[in-house]
N, C-alpha and C. Protein backbone atom coordinates (compact mmCIF):
# COMPACT_ATOMS: atom_id res chain seq x y z
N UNK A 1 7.59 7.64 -0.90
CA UNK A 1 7.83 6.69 -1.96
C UNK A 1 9.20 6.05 -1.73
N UNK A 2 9.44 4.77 -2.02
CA UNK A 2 10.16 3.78 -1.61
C UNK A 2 11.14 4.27 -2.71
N UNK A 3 12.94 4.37 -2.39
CA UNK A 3 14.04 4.52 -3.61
C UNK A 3 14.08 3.71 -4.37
N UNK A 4 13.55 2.48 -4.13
CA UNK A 4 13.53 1.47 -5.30
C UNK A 4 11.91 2.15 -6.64
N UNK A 5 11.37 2.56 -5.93
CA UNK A 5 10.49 2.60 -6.87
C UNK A 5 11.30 4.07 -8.19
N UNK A 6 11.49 4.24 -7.71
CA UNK A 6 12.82 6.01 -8.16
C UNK A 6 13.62 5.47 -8.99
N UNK A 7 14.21 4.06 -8.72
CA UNK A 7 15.65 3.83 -8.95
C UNK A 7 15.14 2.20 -10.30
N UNK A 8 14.20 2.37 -10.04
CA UNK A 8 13.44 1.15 -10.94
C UNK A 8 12.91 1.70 -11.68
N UNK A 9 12.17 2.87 -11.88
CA UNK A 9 11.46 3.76 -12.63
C UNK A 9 12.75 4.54 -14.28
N UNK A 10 13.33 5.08 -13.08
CA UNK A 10 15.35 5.41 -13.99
C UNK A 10 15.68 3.99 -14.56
N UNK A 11 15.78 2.98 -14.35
CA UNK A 11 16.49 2.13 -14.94
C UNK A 11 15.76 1.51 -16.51
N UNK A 12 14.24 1.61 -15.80
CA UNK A 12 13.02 1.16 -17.09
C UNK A 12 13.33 2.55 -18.57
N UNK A 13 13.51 3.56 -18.04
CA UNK A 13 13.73 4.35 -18.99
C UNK A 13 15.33 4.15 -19.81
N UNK A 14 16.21 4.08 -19.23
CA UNK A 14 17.36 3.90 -19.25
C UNK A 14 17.74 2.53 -20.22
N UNK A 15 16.89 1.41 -19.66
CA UNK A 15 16.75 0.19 -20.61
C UNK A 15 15.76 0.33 -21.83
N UNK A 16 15.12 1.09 -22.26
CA UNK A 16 14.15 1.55 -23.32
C UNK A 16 15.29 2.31 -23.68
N UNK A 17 15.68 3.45 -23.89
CA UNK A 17 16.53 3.83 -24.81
C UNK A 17 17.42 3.51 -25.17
N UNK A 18 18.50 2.40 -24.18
CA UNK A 18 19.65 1.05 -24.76
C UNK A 18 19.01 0.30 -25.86
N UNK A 19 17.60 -0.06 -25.94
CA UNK A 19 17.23 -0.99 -26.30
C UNK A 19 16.64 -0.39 -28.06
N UNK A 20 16.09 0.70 -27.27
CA UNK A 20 15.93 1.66 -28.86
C UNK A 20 17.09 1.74 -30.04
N UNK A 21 18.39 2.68 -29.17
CA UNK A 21 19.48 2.54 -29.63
C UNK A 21 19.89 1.46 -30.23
N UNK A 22 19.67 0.22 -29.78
CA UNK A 22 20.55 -0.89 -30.34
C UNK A 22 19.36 -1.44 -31.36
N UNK A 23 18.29 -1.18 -31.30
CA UNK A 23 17.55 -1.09 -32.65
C UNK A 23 17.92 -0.51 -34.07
N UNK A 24 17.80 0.52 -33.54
CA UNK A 24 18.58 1.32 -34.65
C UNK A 24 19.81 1.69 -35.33
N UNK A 25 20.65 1.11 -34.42
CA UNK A 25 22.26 1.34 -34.97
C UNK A 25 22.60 -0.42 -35.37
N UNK A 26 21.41 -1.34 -35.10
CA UNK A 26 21.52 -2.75 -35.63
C UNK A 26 22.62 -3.62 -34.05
N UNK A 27 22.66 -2.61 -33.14
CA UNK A 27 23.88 -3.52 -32.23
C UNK A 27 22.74 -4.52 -31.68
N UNK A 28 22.80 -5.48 -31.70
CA UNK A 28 21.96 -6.85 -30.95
C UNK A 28 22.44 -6.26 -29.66
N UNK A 29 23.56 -6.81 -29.20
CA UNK A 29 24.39 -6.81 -27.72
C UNK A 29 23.31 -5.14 -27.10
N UNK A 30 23.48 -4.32 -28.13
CA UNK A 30 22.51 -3.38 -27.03
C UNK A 30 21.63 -3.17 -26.98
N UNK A 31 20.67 -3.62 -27.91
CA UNK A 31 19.36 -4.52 -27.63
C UNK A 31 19.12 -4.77 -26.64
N UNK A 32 20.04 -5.98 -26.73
CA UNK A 32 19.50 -7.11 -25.17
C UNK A 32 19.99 -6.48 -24.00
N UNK A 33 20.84 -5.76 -24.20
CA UNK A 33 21.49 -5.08 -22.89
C UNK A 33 20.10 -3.99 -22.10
N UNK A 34 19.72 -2.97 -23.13
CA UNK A 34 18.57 -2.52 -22.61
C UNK A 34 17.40 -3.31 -22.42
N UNK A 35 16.79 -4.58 -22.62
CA UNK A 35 16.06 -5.11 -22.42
C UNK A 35 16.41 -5.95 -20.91
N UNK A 36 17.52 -6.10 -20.59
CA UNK A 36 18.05 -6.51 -19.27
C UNK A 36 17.80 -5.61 -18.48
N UNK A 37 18.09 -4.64 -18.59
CA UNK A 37 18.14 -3.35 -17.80
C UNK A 37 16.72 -3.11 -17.53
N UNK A 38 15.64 -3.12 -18.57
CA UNK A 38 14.27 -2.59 -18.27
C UNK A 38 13.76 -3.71 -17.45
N UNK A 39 14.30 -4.85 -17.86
CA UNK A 39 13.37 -6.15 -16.83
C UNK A 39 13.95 -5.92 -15.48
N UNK A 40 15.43 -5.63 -15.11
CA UNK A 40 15.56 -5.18 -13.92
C UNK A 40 14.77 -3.89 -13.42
N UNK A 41 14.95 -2.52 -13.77
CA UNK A 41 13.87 -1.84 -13.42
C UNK A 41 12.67 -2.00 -13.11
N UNK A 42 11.50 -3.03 -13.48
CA UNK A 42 10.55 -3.14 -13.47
C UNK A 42 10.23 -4.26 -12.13
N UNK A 43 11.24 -5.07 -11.52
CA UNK A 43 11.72 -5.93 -10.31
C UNK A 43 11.87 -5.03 -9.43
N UNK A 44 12.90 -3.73 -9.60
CA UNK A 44 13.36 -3.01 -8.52
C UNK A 44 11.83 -1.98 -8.37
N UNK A 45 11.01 -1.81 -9.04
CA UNK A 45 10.10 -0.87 -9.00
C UNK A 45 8.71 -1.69 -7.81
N UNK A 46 8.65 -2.96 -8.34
CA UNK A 46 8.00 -3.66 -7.73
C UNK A 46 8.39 -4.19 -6.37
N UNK A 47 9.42 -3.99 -5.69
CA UNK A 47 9.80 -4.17 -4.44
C UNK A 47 9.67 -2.80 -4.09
N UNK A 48 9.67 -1.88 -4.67
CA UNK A 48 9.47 -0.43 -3.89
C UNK A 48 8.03 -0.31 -3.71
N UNK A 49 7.44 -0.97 -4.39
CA UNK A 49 5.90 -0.92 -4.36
C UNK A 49 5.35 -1.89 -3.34
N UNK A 50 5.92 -2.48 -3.23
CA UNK A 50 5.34 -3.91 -1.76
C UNK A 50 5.89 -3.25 -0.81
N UNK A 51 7.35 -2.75 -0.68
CA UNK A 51 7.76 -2.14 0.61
C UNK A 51 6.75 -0.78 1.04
N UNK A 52 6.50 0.37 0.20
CA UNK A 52 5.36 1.33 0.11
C UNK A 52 4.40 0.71 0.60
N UNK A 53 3.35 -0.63 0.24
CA UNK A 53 2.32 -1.16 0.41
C UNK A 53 2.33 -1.42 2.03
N UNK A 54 3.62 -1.96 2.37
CA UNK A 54 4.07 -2.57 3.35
C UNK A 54 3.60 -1.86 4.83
N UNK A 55 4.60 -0.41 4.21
CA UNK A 55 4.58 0.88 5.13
C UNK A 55 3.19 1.39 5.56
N UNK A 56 2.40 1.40 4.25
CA UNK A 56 0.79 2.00 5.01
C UNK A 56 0.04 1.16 5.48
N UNK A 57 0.19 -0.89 5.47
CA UNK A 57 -0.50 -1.66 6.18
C UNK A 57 0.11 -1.66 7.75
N UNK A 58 0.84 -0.93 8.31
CA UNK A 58 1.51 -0.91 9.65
C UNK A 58 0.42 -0.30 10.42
């Protein structure tokens, strides 16, 4: 398995609970901050997944 898919997977979780958090304590700024974070995770997960794809069409 590709580190991006690892490291995109950590970040999607990581941006869900920023995003939770800033739900609940009312912070907007960390809201959007975890919602940045999960849309990056979910980019970095998907290049680990084409590079993976990549590796077993060789």
């Amino acid at each position: 398995m590709d580190k991006n898919r690892t490291e995109g997977a950590k970040n999607q979780v990581k941006g869900t609970a920023k995003e939770v958090a800033g739900k609940v304590t009312g912070n907007t700024g960390k809201e959007v901050e975890g919602k940045v974070q999960k849309g990056v995770g979910k980019a970095q997960s998907a290049v680990g997944k084409s590079r993976d794809e990549a590796r077993t069409h060789r």
